[in-house]
C-alpha atoms as a PDB file:
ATOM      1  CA  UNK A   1     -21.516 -15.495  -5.513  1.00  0.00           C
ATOM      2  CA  UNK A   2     -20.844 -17.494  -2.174  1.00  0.00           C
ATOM      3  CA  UNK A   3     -17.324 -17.338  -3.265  1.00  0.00           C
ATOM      4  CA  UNK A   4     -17.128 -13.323  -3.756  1.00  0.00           C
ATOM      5  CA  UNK A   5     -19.189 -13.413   0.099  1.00  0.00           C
ATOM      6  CA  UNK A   6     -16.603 -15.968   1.925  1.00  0.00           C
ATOM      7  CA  UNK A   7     -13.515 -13.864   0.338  1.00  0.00           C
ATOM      8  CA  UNK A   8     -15.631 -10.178   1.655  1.00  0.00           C
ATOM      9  CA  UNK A   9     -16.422 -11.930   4.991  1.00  0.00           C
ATOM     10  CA  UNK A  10     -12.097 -13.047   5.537  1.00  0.00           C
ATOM     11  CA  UNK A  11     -11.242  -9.622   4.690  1.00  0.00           C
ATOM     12  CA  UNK A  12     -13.557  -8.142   7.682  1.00  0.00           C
ATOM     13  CA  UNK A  13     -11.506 -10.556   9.895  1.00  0.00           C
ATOM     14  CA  UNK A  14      -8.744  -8.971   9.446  1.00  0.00           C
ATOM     15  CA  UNK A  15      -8.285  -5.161  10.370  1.00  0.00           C
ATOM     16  CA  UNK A  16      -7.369  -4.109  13.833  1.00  0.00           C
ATOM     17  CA  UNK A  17     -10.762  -3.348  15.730  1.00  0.00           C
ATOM     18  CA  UNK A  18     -11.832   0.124  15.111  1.00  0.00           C
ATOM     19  CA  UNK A  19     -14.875   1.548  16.918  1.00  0.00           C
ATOM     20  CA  UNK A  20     -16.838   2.512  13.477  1.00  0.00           C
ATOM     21  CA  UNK A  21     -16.868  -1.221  11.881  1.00  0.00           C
ATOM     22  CA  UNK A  22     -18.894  -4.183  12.652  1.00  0.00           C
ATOM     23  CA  UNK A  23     -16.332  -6.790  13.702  1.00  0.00           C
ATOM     24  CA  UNK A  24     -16.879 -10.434  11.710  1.00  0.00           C
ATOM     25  CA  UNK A  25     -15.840 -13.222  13.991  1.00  0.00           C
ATOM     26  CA  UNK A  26     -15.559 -15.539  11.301  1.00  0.00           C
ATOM     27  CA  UNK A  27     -17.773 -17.513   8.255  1.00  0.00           C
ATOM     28  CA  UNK A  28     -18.618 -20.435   6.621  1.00  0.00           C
ATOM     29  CA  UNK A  29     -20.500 -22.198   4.273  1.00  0.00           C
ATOM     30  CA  UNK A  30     -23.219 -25.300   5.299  1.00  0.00           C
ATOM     31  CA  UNK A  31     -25.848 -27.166   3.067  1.00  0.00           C
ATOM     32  CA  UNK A  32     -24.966 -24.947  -0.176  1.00  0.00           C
ATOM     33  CA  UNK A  33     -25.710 -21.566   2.295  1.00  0.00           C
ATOM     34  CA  UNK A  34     -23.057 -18.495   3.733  1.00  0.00           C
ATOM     35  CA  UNK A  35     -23.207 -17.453   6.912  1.00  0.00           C
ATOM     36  CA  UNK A  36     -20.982 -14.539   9.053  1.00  0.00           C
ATOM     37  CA  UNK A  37     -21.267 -14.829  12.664  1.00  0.00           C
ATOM     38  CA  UNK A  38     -20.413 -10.537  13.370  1.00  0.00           C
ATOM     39  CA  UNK A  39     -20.345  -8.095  15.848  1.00  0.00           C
ATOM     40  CA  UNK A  40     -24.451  -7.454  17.779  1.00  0.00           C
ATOM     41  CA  UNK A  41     -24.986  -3.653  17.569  1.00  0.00           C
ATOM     42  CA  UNK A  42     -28.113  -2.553  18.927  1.00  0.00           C
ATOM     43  CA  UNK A  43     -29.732  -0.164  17.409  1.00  0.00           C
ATOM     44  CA  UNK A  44     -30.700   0.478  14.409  1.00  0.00           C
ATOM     45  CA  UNK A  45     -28.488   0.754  11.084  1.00  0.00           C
ATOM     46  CA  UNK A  46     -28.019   4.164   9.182  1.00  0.00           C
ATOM     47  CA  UNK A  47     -30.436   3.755   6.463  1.00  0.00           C
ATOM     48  CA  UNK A  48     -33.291   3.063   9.462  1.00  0.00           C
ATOM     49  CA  UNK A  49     -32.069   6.206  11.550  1.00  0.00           C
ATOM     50  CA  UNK A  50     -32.418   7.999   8.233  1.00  0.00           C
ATOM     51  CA  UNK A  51     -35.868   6.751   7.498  1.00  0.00           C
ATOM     52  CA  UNK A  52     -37.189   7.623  10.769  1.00  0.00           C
ATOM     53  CA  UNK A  53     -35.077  11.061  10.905  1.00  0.00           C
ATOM     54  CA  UNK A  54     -34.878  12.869   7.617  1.00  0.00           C
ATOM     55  CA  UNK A  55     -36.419  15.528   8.250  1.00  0.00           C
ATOM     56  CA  UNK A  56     -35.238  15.847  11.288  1.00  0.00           C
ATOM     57  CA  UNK A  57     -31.148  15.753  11.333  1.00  0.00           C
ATOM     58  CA  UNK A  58     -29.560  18.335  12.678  1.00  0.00           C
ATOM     59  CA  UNK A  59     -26.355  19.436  10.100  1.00  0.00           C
ATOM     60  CA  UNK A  60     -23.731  18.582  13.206  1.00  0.00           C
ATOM     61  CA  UNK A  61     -24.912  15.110  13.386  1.00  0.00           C
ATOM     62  CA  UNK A  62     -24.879  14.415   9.599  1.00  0.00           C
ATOM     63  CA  UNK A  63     -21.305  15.808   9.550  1.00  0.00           C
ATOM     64  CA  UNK A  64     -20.093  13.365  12.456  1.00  0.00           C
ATOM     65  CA  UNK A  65     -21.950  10.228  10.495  1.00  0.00           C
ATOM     66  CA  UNK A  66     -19.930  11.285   7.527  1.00  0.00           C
ATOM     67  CA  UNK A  67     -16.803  11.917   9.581  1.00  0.00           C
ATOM     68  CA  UNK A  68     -17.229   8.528  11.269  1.00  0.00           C
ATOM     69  CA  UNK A  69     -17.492   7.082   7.947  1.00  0.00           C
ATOM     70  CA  UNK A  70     -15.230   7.968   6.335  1.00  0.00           C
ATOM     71  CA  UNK A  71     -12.376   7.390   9.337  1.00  0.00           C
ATOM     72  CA  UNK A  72     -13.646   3.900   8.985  1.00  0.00           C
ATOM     73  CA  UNK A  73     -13.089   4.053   5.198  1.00  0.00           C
ATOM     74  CA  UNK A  74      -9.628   5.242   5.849  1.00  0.00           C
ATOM     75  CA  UNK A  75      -8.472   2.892   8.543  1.00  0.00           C
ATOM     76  CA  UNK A  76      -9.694  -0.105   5.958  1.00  0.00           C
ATOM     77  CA  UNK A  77      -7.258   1.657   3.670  1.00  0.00           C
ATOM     78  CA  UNK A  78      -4.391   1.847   5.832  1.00  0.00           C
ATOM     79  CA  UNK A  79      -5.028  -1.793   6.183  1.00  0.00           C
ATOM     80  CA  UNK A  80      -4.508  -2.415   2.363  1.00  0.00           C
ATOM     81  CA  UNK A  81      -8.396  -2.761   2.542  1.00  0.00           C
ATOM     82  CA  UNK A  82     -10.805  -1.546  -0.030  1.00  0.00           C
ATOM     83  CA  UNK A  83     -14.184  -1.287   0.697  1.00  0.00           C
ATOM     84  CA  UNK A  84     -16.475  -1.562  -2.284  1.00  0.00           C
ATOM     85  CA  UNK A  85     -20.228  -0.442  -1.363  1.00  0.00           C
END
């Protein structure tokens, strides 16, 4: 498992920086544990603003979450990337 993590966490070091991903300065393992030292965003993260919101999103703002996403998805891609969640 740490293995599959430290091999996820490289990959997020290297795309050019693109405005919709979390940016992954680096990562290690110490005493048998992983840790990724990424990007601060404050905020809160879309399954949060979802929570809090879902009754309440207007259709624009779900279409540019979407959009964003999936520009993210692609520039991953043109980086020989593929994202697997």
């Amino acid at each position: 498992m740490q293995n599959c993590a430290m091999k996820e966490a490289d990959l997020l070091t290297l795309p050019p920086e693109h405005k919709n991903i979390v940016r992954c300065f680096g990562s290690w393992l110490q005493n048998n544990s992983f840790y990724m030292k990424i990007e601060y965003l404050d905020g809160m993260d879309l399954f949060d603003f979802q929570k809090a919101n879902w009754r309440n999103i207007p259709q624009s703002e779900l279409l540019s979450i979407i959009i964003d996403t999936l520009n993210a998805i692609a520039h991953l891609h043109d980086n020989g990337i593929m994202h697997r969640d």
